[in-house]
C-alpha atoms as a PDB file:
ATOM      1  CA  UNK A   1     -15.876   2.957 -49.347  1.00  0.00           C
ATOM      2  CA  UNK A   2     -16.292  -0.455 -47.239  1.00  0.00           C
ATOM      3  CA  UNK A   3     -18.024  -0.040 -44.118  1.00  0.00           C
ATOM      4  CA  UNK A   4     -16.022  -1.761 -41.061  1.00  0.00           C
ATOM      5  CA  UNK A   5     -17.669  -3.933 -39.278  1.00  0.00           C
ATOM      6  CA  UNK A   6     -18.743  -2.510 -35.741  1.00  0.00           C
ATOM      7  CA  UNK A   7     -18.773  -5.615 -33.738  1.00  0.00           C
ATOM      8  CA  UNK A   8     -17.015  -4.788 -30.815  1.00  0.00           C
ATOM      9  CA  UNK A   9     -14.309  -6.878 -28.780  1.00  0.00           C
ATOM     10  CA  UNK A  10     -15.204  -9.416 -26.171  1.00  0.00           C
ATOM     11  CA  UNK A  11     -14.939  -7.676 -22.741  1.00  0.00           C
ATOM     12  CA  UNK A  12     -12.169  -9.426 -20.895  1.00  0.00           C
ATOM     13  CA  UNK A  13     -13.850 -10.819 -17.712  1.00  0.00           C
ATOM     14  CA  UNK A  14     -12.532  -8.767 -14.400  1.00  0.00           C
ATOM     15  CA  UNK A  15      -9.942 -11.135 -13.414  1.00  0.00           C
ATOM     16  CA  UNK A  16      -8.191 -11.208 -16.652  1.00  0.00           C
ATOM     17  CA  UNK A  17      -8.089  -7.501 -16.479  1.00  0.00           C
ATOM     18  CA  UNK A  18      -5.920  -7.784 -12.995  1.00  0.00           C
ATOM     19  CA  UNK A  19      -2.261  -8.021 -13.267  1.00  0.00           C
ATOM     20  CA  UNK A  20      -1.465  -9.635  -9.951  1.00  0.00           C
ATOM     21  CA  UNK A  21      -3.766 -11.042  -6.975  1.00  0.00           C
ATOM     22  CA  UNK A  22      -5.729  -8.644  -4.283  1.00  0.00           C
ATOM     23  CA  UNK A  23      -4.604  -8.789  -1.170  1.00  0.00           C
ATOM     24  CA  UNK A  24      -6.781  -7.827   1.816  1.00  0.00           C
ATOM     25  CA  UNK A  25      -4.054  -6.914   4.638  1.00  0.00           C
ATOM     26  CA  UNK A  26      -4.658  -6.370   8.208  1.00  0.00           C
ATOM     27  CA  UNK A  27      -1.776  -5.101   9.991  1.00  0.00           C
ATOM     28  CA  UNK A  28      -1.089  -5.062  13.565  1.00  0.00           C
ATOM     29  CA  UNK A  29       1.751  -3.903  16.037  1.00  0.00           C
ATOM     30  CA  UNK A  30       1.398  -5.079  19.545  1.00  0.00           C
ATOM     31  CA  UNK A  31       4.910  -3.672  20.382  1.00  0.00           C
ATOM     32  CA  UNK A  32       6.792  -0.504  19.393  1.00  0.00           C
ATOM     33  CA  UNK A  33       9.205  -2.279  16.983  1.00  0.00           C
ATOM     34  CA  UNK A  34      11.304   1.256  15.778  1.00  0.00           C
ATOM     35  CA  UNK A  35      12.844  -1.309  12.694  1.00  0.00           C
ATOM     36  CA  UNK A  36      10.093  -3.422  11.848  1.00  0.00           C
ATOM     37  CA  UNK A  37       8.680  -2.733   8.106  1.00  0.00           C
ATOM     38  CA  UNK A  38       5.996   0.333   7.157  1.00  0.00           C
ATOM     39  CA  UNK A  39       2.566  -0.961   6.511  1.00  0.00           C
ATOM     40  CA  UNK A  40       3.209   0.269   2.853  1.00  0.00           C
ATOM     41  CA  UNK A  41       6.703  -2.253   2.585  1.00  0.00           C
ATOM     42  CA  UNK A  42       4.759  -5.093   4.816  1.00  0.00           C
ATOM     43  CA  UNK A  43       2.206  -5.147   1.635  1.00  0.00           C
ATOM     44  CA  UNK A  44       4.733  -4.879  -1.025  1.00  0.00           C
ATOM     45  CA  UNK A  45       6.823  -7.762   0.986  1.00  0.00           C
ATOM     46  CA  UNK A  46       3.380  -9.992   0.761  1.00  0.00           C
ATOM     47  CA  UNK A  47       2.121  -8.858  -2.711  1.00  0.00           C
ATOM     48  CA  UNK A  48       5.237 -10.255  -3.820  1.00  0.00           C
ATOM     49  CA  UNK A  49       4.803 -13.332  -3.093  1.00  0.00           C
ATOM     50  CA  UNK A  50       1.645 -14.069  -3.626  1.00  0.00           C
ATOM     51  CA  UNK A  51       0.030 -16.266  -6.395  1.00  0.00           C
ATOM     52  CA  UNK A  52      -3.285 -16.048  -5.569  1.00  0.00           C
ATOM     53  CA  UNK A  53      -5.830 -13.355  -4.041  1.00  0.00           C
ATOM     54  CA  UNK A  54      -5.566 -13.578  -0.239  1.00  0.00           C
ATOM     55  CA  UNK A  55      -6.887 -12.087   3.142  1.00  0.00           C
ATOM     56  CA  UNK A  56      -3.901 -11.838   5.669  1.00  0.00           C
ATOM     57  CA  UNK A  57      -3.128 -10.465   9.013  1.00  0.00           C
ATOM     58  CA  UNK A  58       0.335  -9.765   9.844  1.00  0.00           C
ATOM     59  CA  UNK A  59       0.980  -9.216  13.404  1.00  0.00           C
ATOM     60  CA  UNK A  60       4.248  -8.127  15.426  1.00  0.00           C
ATOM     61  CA  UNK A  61       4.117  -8.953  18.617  1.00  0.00           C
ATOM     62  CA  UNK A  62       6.798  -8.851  21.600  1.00  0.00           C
ATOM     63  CA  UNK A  63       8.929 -12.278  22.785  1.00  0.00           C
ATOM     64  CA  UNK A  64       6.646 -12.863  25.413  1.00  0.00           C
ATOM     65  CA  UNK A  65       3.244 -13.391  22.931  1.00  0.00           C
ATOM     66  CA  UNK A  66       5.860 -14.832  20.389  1.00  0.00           C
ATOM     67  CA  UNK A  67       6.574 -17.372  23.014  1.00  0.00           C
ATOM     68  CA  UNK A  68       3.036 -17.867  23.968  1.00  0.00           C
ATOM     69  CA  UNK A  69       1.646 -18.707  20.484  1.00  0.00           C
ATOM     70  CA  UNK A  70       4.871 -21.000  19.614  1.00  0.00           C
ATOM     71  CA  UNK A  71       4.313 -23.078  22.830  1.00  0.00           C
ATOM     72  CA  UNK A  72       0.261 -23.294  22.342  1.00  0.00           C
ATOM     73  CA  UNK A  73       0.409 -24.005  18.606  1.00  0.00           C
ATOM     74  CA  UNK A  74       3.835 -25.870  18.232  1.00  0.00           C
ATOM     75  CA  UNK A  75       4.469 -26.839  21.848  1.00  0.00           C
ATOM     76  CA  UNK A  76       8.281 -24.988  21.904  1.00  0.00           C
ATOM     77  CA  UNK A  77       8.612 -22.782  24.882  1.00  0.00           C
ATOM     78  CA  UNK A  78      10.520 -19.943  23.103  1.00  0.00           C
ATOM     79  CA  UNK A  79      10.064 -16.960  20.780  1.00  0.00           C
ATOM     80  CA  UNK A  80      10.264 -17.741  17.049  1.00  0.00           C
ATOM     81  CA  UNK A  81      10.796 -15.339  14.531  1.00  0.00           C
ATOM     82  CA  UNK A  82       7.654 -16.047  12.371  1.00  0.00           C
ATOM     83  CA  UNK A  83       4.558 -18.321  12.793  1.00  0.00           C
ATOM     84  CA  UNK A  84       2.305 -18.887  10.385  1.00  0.00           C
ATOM     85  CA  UNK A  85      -1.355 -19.986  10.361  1.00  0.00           C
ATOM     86  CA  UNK A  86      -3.381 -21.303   7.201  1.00  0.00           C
ATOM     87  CA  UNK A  87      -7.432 -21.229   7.593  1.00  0.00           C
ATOM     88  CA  UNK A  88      -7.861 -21.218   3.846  1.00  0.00           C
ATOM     89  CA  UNK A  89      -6.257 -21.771   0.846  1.00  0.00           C
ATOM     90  CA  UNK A  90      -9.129 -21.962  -1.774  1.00  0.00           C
ATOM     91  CA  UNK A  91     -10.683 -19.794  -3.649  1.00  0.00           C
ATOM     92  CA  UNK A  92      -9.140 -17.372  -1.285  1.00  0.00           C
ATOM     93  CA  UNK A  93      -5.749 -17.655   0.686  1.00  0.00           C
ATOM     94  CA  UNK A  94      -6.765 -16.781   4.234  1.00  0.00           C
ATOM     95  CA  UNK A  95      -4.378 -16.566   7.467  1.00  0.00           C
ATOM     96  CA  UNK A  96      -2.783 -15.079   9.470  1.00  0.00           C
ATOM     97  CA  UNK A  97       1.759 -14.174  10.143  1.00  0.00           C
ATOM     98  CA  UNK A  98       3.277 -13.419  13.640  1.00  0.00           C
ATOM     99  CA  UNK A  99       6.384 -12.223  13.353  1.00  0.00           C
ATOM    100  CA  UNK A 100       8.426 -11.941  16.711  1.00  0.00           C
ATOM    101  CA  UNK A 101       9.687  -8.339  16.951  1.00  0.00           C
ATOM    102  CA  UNK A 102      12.972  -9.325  19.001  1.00  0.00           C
ATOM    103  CA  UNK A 103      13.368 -12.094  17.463  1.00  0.00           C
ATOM    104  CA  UNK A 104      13.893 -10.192  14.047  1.00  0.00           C
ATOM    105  CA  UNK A 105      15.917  -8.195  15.431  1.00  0.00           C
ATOM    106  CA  UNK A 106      18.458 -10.515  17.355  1.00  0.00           C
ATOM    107  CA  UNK A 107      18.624 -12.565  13.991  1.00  0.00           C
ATOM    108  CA  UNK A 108      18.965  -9.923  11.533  1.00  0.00           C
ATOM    109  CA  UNK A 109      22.063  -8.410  13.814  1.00  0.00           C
ATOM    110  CA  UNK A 110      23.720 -11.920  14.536  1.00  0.00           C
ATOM    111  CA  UNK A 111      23.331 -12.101  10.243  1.00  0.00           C
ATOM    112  CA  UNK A 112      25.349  -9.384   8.892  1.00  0.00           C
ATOM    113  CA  UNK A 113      21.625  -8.266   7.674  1.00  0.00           C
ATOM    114  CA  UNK A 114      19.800  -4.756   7.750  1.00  0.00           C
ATOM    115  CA  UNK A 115      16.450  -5.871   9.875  1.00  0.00           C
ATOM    116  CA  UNK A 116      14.151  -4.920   6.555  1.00  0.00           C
ATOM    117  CA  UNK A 117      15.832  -7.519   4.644  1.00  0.00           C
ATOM    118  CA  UNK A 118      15.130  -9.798   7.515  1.00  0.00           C
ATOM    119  CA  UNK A 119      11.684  -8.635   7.630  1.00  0.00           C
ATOM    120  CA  UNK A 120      11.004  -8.781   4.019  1.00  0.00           C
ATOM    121  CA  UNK A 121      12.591 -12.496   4.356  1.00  0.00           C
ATOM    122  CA  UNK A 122      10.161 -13.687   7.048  1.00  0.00           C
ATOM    123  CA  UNK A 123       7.228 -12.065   5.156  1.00  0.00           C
ATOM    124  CA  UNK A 124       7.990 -13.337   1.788  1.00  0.00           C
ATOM    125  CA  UNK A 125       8.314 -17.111   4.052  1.00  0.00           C
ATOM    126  CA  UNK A 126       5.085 -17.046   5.817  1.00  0.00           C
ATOM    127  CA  UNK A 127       3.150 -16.001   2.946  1.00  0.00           C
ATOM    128  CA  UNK A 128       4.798 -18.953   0.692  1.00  0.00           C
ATOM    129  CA  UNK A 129       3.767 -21.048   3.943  1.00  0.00           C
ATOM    130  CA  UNK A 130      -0.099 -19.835   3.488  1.00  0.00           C
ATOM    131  CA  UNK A 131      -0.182 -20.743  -0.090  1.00  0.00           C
ATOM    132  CA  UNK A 132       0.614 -24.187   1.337  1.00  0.00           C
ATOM    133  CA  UNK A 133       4.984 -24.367   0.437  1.00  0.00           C
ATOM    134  CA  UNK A 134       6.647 -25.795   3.256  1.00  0.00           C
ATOM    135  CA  UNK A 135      10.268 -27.502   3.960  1.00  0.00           C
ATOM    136  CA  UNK A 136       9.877 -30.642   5.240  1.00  0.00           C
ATOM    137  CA  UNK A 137      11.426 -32.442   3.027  1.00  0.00           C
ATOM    138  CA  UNK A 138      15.134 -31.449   1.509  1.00  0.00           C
ATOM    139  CA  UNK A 139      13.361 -31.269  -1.783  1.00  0.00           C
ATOM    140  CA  UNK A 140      10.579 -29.027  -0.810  1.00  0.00           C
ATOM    141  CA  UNK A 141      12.946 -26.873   1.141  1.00  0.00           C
ATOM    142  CA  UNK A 142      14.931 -26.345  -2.060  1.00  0.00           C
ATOM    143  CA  UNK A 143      11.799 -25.327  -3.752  1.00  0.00           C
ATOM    144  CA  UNK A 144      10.721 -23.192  -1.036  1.00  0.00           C
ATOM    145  CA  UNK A 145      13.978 -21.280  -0.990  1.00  0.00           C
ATOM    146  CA  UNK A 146      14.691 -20.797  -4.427  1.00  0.00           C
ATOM    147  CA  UNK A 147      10.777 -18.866  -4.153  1.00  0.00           C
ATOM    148  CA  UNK A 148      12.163 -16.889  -1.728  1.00  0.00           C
ATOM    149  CA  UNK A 149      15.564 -15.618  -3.667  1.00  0.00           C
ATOM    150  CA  UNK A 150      13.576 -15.204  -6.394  1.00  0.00           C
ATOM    151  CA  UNK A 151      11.194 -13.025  -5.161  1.00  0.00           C
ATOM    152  CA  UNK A 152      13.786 -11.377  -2.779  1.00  0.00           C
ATOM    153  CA  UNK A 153      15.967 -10.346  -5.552  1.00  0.00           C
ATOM    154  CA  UNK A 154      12.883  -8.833  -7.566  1.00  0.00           C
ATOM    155  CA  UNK A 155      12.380  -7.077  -4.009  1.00  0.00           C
ATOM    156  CA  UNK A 156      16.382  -5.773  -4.435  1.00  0.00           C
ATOM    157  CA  UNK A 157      17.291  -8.131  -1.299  1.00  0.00           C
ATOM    158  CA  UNK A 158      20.409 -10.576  -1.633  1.00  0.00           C
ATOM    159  CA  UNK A 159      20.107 -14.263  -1.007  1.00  0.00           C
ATOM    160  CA  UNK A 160      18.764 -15.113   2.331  1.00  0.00           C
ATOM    161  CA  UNK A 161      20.428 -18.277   2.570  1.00  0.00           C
ATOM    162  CA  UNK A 162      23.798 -16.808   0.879  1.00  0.00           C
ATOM    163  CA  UNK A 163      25.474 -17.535   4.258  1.00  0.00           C
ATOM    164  CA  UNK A 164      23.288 -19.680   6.503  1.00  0.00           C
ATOM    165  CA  UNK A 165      22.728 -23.616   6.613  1.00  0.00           C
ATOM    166  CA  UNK A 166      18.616 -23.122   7.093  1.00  0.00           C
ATOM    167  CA  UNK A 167      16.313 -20.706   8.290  1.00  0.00           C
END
């Protein structure tokens, strides 16, 4: 009988072993938010957008920091509903979300929308903004947003922009 030969596969290096990018996620709730997203949903909002491994803090903070941030970093004196900030993008994507509890919450209401879709919207945004997407232009908007359906319909959300001009 032949003897088979005992040479043993190639092991596949540890990133091609990984099915989708690590994510290192730092949550943190400044203000009792009673419909803001579970840590466990906030990291399946972010995982799903991601493309590459990342370090992120997500924060939710009350208007009055939301305002404070937007008018130190952006110089708009009101609350936004998320804000974004990129320190790295290479080899890891590194930054940080603030997502404006009230804000959310106002929006999501004046919507139609249940506040976790709005949530998982704004999540799936700001990490697409740390991996460097953006919509300045009509034609990176376009891109931008068809991400976002994308992902929020793999994340059993409807269209965010179904019924709105822009976010």
């Amino acid at each position: 009988m032949p003897m088979k030969s005992a040479t043993k596969p190639a092991d596949p290096s540890p990133r091609s072993r990984r099915t989708r990018p690590q994510l290192a996620l730092s949550v943190q709730r400044a203000v009792r938010a009673p419909d803001a997203p579970t840590r466990n949903q906030i990291m399946r909002f972010a995982r799903a957008a991601l493309a590459h491994d990342a370090n992120i803090t997500i924060r939710i903070v009350n208007a009055e920091e939301g305002c404070a941030l937007n008018h130190t970093y952006r110089g708009k004196d009101y609350a936004t509903n998320v804000l974004s900030f990129v320190y790295e993008t290479e080899p890891v994507v590194s930054g940080d979300l603030v997502l404006c509890a009230p804000v959310v919450s106002d929006e999501a209401a004046a919507q139609g929308k249940l506040p976790i879709a709005h949530y998982a919207h704004l999540i799936v945004h700001g990490v697409l903004h740390l991996q460097g997407f953006d919509h300045e232009t009509d034609t990176d908007a376009a891109l931008m947003e068809a991400h976002e359906t994308a992902i929020l319909a793999q994340l059993g959300f409807a269209d965010p922009y179904a019924d709105m001009e822009q976010l």
